[in-house]
PDB file of N, CA and C in Angstrom:
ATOM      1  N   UNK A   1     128.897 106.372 109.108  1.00  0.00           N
ATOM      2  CA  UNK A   1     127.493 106.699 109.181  1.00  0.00           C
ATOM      3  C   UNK A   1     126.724 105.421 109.517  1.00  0.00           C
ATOM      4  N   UNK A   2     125.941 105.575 110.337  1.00  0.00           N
ATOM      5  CA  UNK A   2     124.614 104.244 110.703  1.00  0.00           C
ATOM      6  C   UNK A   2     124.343 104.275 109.505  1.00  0.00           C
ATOM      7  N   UNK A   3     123.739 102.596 109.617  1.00  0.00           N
ATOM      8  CA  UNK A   3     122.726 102.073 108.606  1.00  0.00           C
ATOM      9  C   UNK A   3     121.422 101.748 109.619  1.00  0.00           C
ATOM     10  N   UNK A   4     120.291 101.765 108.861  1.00  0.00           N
ATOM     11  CA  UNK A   4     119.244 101.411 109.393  1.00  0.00           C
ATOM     12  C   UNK A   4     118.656 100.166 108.310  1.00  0.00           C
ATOM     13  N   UNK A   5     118.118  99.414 109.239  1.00  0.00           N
ATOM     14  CA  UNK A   5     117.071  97.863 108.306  1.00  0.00           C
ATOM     15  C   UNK A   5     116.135  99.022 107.690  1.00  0.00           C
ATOM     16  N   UNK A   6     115.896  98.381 106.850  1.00  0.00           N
ATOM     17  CA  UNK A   6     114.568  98.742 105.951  1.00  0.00           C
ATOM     18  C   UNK A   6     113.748  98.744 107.098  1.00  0.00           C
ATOM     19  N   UNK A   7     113.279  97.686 107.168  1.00  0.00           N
ATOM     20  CA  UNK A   7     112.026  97.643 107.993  1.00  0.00           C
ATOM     21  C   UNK A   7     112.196  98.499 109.726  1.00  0.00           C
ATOM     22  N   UNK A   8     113.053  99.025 110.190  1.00  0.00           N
ATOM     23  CA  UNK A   8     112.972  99.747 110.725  1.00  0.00           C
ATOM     24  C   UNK A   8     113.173 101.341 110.341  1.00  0.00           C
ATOM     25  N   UNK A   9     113.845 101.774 109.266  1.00  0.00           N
ATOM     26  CA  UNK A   9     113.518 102.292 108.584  1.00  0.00           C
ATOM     27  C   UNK A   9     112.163 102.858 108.058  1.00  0.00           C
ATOM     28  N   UNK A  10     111.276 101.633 107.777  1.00  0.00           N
ATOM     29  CA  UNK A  10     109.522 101.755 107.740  1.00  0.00           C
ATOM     30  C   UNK A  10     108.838 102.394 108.850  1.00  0.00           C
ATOM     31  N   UNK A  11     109.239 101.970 109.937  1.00  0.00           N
ATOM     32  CA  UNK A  11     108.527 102.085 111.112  1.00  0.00           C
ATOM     33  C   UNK A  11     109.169 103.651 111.749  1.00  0.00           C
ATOM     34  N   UNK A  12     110.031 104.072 111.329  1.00  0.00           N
ATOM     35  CA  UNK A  12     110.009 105.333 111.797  1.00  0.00           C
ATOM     36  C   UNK A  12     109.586 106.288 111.032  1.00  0.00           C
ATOM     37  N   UNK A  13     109.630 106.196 109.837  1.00  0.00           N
ATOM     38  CA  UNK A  13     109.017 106.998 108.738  1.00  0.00           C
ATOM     39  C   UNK A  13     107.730 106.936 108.979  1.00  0.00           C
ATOM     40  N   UNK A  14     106.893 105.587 109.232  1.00  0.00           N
ATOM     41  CA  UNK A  14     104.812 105.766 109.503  1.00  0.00           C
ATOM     42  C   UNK A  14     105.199 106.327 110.920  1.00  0.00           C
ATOM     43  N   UNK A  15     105.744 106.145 112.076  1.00  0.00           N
ATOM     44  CA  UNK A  15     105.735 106.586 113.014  1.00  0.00           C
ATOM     45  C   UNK A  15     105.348 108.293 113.137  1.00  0.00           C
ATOM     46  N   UNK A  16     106.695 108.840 112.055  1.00  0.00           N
ATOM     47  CA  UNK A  16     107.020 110.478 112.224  1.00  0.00           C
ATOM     48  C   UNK A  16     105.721 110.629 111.273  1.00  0.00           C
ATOM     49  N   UNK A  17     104.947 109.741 109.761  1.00  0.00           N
ATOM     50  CA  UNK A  17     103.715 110.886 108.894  1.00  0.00           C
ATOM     51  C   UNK A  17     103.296 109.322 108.815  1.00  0.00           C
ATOM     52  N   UNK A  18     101.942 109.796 109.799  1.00  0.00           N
ATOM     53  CA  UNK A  18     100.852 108.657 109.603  1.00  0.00           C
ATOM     54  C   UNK A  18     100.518 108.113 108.342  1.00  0.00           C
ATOM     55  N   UNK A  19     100.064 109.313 107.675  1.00  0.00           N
ATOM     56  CA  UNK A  19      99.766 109.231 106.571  1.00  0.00           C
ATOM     57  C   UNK A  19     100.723 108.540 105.203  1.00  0.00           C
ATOM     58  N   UNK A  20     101.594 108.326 105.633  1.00  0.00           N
ATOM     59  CA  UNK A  20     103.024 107.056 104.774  1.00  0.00           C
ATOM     60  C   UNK A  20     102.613 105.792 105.122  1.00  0.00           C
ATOM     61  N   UNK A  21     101.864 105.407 106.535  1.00  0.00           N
ATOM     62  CA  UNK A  21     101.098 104.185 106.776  1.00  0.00           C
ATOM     63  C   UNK A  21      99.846 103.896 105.897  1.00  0.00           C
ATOM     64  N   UNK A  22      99.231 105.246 105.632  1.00  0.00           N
ATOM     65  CA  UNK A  22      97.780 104.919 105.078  1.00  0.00           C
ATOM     66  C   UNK A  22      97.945 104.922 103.970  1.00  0.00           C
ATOM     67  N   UNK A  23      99.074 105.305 103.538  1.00  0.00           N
ATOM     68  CA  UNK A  23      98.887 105.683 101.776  1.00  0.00           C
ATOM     69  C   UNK A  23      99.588 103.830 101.370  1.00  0.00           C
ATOM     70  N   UNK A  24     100.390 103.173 102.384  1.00  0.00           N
ATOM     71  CA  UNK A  24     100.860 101.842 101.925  1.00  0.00           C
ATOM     72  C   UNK A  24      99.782 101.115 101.514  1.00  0.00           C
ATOM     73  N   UNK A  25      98.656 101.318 102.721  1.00  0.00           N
ATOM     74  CA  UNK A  25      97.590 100.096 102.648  1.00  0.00           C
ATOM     75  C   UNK A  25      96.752 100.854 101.625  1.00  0.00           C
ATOM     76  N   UNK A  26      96.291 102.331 101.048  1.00  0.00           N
ATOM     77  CA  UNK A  26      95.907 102.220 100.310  1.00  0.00           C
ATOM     78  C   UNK A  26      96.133 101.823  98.851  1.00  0.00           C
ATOM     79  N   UNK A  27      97.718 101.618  98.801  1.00  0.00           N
ATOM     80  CA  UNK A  27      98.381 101.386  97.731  1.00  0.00           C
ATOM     81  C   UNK A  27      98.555  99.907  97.344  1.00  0.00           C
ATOM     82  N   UNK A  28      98.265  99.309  98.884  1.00  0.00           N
ATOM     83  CA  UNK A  28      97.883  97.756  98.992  1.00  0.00           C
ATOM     84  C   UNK A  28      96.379  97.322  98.374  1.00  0.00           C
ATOM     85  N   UNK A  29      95.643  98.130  98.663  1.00  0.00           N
ATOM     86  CA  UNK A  29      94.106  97.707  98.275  1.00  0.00           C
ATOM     87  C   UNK A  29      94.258  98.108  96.750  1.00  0.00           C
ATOM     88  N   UNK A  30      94.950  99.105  96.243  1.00  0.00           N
ATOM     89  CA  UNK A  30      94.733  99.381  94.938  1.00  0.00           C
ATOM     90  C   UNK A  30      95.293  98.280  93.926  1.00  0.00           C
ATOM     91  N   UNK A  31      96.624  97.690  94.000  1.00  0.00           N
ATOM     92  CA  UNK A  31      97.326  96.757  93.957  1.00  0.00           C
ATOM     93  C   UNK A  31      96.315  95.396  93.998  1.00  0.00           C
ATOM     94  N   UNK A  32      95.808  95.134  94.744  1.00  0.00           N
ATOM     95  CA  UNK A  32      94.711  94.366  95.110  1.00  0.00           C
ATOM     96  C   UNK A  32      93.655  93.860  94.063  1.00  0.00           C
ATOM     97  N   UNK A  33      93.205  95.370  93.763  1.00  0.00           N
ATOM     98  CA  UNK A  33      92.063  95.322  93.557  1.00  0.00           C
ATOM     99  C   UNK A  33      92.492  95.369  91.745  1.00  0.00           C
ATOM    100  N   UNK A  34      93.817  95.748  91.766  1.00  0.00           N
ATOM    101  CA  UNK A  34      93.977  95.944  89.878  1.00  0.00           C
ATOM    102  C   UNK A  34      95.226  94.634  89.483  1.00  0.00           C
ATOM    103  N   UNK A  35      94.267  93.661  90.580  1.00  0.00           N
ATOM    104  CA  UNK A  35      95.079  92.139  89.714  1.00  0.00           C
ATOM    105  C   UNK A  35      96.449  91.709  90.497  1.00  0.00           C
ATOM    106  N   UNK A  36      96.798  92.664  90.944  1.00  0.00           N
ATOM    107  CA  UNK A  36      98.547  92.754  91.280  1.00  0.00           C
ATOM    108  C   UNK A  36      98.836  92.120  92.919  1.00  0.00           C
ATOM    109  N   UNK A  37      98.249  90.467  93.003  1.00  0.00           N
ATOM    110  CA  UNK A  37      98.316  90.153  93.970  1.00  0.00           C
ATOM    111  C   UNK A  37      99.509  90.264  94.556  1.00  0.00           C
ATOM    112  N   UNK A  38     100.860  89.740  94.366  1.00  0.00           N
ATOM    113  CA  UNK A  38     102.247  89.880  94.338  1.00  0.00           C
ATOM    114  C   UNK A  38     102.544  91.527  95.033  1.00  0.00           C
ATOM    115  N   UNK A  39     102.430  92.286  94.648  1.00  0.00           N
ATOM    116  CA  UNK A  39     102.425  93.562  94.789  1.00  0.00           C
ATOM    117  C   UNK A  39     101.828  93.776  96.236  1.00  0.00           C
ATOM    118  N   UNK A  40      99.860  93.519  96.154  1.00  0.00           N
ATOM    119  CA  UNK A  40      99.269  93.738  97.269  1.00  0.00           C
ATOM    120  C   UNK A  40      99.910  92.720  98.534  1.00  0.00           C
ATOM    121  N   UNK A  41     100.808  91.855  98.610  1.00  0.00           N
ATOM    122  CA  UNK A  41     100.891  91.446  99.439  1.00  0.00           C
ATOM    123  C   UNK A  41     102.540  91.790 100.310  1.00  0.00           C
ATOM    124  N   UNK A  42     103.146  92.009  99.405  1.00  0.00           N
ATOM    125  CA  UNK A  42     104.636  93.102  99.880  1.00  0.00           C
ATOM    126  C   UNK A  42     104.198  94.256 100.450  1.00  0.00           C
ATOM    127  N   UNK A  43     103.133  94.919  99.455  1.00  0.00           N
ATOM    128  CA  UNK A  43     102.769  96.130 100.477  1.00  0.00           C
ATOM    129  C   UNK A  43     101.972  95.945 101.858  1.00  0.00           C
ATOM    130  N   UNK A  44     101.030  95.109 102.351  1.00  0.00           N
ATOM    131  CA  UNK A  44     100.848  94.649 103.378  1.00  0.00           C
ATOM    132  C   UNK A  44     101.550  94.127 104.253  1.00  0.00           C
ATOM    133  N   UNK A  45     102.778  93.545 104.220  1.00  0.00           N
ATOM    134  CA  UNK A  45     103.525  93.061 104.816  1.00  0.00           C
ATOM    135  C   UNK A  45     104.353  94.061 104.840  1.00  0.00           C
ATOM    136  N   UNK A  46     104.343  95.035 104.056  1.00  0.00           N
ATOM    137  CA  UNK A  46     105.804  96.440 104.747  1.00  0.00           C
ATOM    138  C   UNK A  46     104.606  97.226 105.446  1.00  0.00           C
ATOM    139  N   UNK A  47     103.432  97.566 105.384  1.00  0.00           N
ATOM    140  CA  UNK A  47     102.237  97.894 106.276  1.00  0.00           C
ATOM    141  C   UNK A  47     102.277  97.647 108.054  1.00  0.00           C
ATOM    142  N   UNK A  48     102.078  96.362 107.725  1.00  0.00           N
ATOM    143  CA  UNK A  48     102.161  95.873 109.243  1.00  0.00           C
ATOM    144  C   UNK A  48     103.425  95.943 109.942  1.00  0.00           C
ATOM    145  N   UNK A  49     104.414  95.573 108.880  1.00  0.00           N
ATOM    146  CA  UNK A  49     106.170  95.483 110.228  1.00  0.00           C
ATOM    147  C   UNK A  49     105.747  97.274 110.348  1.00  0.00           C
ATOM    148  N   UNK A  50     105.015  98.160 109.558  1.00  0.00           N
ATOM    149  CA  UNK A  50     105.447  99.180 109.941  1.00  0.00           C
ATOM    150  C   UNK A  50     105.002  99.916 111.078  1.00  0.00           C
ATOM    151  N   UNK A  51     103.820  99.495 110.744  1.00  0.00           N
ATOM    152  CA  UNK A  51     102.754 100.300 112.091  1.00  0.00           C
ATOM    153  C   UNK A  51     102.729  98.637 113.046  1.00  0.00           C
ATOM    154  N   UNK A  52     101.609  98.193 113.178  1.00  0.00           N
ATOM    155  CA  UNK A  52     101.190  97.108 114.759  1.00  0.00           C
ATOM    156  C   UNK A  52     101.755  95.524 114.613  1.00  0.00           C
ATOM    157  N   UNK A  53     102.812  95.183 113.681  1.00  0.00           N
ATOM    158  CA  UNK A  53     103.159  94.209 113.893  1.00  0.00           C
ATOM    159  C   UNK A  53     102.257  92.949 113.572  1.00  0.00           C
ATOM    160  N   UNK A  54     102.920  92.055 113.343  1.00  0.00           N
ATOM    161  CA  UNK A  54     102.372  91.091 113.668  1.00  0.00           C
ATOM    162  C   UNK A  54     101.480  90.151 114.627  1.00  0.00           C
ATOM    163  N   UNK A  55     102.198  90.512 115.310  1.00  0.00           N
ATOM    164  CA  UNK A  55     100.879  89.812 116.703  1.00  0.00           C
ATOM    165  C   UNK A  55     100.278  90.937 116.998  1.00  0.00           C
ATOM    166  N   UNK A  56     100.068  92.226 116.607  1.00  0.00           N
ATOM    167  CA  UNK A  56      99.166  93.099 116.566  1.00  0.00           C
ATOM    168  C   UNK A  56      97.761  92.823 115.890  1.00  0.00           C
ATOM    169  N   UNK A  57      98.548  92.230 114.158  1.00  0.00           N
ATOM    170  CA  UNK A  57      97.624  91.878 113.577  1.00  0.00           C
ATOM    171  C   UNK A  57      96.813  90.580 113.618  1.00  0.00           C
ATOM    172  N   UNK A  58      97.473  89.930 114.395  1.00  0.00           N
ATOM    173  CA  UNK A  58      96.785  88.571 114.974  1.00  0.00           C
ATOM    174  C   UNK A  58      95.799  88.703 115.859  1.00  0.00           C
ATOM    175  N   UNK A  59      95.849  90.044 116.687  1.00  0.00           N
ATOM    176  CA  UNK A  59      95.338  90.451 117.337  1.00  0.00           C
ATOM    177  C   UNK A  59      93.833  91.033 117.071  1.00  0.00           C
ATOM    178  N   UNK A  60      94.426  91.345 116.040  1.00  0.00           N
ATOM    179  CA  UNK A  60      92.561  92.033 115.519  1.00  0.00           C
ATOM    180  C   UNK A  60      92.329  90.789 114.508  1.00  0.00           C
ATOM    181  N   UNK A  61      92.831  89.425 113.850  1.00  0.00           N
ATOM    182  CA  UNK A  61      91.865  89.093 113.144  1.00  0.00           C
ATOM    183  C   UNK A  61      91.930  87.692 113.553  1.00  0.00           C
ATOM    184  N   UNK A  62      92.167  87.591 114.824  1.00  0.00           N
ATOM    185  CA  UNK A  62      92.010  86.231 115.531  1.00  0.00           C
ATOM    186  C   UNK A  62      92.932  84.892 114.638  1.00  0.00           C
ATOM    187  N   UNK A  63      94.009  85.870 113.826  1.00  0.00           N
ATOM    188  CA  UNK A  63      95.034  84.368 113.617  1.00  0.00           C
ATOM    189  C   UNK A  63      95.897  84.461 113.916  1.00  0.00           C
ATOM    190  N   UNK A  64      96.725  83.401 113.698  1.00  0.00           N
ATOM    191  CA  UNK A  64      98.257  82.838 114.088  1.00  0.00           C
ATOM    192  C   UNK A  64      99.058  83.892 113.585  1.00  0.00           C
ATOM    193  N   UNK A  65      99.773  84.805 114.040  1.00  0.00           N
ATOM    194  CA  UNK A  65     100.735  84.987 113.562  1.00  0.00           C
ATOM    195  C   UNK A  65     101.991  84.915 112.451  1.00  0.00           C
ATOM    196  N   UNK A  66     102.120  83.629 112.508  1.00  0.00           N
ATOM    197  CA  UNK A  66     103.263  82.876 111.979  1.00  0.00           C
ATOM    198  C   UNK A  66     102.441  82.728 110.340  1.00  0.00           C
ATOM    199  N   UNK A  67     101.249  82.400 111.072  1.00  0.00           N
ATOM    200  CA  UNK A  67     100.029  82.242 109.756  1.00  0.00           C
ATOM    201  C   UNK A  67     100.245  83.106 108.562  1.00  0.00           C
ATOM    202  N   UNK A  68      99.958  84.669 109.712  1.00  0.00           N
ATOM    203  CA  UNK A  68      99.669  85.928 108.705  1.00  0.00           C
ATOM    204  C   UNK A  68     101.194  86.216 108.102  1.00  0.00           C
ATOM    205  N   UNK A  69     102.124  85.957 108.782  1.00  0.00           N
ATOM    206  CA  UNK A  69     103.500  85.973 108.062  1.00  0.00           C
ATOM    207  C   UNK A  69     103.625  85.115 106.862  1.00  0.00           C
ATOM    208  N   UNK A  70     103.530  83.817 107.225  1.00  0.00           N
ATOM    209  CA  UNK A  70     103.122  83.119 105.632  1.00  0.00           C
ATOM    210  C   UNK A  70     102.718  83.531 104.982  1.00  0.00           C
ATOM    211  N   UNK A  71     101.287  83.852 105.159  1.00  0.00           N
ATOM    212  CA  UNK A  71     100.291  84.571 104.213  1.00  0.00           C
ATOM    213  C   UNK A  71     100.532  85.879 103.746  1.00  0.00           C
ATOM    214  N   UNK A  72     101.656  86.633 104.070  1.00  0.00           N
ATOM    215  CA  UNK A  72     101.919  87.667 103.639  1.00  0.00           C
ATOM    216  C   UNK A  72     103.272  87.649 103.030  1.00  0.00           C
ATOM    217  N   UNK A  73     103.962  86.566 103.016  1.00  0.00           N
ATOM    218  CA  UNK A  73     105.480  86.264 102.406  1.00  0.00           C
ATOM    219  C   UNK A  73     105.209  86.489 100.799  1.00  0.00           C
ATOM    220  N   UNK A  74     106.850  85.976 100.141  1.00  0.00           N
ATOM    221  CA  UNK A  74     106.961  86.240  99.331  1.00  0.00           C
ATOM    222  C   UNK A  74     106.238  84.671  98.759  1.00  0.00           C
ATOM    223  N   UNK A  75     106.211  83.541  98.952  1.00  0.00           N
ATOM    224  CA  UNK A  75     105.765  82.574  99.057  1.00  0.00           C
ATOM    225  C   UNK A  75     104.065  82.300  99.107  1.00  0.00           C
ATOM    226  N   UNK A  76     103.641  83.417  99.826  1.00  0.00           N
ATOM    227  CA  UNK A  76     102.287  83.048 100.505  1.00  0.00           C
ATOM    228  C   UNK A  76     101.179  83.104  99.104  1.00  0.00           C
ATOM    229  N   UNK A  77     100.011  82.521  99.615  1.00  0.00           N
ATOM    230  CA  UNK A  77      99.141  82.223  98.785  1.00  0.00           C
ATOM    231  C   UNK A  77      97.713  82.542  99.476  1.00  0.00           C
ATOM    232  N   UNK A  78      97.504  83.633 100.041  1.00  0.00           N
ATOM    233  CA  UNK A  78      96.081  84.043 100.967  1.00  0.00           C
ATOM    234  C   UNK A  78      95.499  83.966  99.874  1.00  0.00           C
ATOM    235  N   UNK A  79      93.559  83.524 100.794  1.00  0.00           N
ATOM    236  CA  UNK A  79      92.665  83.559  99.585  1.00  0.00           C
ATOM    237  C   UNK A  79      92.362  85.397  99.479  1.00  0.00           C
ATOM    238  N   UNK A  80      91.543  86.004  98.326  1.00  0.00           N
ATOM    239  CA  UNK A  80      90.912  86.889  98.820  1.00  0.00           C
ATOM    240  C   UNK A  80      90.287  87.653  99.901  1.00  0.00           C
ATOM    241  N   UNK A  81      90.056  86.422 100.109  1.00  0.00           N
ATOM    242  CA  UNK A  81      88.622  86.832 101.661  1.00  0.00           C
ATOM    243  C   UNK A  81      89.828  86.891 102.680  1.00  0.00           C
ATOM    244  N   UNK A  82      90.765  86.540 102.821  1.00  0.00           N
ATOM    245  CA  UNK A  82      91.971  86.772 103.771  1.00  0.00           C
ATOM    246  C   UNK A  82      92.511  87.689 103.489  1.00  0.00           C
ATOM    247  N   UNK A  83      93.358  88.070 102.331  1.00  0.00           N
ATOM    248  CA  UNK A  83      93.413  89.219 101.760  1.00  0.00           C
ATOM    249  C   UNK A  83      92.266  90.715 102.327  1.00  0.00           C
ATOM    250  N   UNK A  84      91.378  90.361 101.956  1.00  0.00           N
ATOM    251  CA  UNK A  84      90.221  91.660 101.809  1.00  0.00           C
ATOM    252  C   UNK A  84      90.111  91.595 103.318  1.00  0.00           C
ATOM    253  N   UNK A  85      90.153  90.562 104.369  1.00  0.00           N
ATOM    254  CA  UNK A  85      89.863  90.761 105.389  1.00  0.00           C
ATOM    255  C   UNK A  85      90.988  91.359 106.159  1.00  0.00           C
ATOM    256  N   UNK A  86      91.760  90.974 105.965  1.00  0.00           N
ATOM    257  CA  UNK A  86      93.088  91.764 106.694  1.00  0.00           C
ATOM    258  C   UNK A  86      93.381  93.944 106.324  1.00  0.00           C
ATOM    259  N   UNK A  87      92.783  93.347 104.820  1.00  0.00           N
ATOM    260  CA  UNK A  87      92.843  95.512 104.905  1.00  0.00           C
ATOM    261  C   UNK A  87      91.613  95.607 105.491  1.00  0.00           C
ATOM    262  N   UNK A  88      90.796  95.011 105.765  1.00  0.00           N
ATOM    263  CA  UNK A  88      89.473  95.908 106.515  1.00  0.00           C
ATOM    264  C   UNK A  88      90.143  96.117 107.735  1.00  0.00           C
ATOM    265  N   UNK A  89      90.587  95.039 108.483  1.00  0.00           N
ATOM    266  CA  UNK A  89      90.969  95.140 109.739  1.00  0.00           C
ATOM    267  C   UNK A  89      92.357  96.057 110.103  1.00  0.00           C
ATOM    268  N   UNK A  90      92.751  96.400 108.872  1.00  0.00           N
ATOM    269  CA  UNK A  90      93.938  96.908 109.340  1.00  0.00           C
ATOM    270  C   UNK A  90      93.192  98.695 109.015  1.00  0.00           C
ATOM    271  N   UNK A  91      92.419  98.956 108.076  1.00  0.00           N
ATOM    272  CA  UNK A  91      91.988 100.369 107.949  1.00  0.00           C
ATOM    273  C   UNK A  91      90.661 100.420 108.958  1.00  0.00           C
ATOM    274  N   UNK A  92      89.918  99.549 109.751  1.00  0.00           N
ATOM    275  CA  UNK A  92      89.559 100.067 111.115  1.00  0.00           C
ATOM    276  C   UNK A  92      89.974 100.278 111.822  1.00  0.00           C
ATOM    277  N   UNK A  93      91.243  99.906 112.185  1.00  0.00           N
ATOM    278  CA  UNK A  93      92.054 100.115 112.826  1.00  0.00           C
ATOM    279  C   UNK A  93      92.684 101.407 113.008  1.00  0.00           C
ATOM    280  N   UNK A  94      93.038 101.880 111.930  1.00  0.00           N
ATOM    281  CA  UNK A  94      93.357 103.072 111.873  1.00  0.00           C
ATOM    282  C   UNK A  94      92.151 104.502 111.578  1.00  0.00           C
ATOM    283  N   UNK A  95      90.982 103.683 112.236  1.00  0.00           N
ATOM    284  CA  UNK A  95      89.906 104.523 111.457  1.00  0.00           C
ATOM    285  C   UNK A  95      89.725 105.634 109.735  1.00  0.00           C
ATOM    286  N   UNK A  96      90.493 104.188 109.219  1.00  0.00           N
ATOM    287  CA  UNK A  96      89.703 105.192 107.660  1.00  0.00           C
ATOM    288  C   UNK A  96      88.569 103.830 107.448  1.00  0.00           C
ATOM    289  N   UNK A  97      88.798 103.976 105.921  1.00  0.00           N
ATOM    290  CA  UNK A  97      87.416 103.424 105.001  1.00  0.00           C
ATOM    291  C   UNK A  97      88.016 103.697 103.453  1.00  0.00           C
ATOM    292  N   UNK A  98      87.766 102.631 103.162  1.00  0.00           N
ATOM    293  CA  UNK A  98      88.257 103.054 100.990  1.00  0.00           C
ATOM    294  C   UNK A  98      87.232 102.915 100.635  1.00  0.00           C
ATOM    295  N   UNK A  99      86.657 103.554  99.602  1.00  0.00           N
ATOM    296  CA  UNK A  99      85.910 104.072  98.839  1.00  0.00           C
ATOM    297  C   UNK A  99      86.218 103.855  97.759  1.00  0.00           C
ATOM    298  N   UNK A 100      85.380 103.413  96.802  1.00  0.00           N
ATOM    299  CA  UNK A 100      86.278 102.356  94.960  1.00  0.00           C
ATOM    300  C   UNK A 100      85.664 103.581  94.458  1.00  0.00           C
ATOM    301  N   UNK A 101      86.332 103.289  93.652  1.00  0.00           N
ATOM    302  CA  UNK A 101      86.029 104.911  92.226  1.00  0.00           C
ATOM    303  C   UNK A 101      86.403 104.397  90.896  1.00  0.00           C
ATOM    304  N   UNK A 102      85.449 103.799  90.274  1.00  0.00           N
ATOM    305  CA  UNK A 102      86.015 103.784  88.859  1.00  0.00           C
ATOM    306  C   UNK A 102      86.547 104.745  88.095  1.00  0.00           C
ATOM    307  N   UNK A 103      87.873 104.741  87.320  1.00  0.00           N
ATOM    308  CA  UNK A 103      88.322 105.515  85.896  1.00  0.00           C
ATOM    309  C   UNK A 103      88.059 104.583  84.815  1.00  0.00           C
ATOM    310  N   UNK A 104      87.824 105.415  83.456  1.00  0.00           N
ATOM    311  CA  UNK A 104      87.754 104.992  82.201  1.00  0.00           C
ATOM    312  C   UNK A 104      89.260 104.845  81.829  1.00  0.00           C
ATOM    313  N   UNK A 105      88.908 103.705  81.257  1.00  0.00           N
ATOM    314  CA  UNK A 105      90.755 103.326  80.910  1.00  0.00           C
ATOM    315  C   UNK A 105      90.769 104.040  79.257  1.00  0.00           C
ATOM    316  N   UNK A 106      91.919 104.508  79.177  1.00  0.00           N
ATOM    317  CA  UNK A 106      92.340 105.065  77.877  1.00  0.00           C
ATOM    318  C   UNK A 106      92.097 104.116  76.725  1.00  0.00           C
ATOM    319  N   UNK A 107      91.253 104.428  75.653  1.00  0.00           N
ATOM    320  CA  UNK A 107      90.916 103.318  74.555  1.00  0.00           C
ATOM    321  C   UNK A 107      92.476 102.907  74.121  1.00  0.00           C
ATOM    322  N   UNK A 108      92.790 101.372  73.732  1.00  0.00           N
ATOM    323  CA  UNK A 108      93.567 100.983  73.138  1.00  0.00           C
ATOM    324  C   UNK A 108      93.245 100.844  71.838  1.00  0.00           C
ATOM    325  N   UNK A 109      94.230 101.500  70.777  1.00  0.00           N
ATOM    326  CA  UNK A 109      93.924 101.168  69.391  1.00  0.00           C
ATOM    327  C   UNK A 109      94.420 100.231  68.691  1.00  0.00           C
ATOM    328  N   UNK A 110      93.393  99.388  68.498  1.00  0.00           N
ATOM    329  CA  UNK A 110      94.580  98.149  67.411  1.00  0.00           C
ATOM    330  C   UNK A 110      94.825  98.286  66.140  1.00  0.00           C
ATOM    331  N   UNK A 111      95.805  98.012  65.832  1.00  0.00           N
ATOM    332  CA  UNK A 111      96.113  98.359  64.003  1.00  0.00           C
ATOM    333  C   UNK A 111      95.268  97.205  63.243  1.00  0.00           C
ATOM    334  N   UNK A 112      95.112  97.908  62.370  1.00  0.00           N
ATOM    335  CA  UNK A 112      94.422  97.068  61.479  1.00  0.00           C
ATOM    336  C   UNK A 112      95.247  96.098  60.985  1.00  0.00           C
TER     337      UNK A 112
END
């Protein structure tokens, strides 16, 4: 039986349900946005090999390549504003938009 790479693997799965692309990056912004930089940045980086690549994404945010690969490694250290700027550019891209929604977090009880 074939094996397939992961990451091509990725790219045929967003290929065949768009929506496995949008739900990464929204799962990237959520990740993001609830502390879990580590997290938000694996999922961005399986995002992009999946759908436009890298020099795709260089493409819409006027950097290096090699840059946004750093910056998206396991290594990398993007600021926020690189971070936050790369899902904007990657969900215009695909014409959505996120929308924040607060939940009430479940009270924690401390023992006395």
């Amino acid at each position: 039986m074939p094996t397939m790479l992961y990451s091509e693997a990725l790219k045929t799965v967003a290929a065949r349900k768009p929506a496995f692309a949008r739900h990464l990056l929204e799962d990237a912004a959520n990740a993001l946005l609830n502390g879990e930089v580590d997290e938000a940045r694996a999922l961005l980086r399986a995002h992009v090999n999946a759908t436009i690549g890298f020099e795709g994404l260089a493409r819409l945010t006027g950097k290096n390549p090699k840059s946004l690969m750093r910056m998206l490694g396991p290594n990398g250290s993007p600021t926020a504003v690189h971070l936050i700027g790369i899902i904007s550019h990657l969900a215009h891209s695909q014409g959505v938009h996120f929308k924040v929604q607060l939940e009430p977090q479940a009270e924690t009880v401390v023992p006395a």
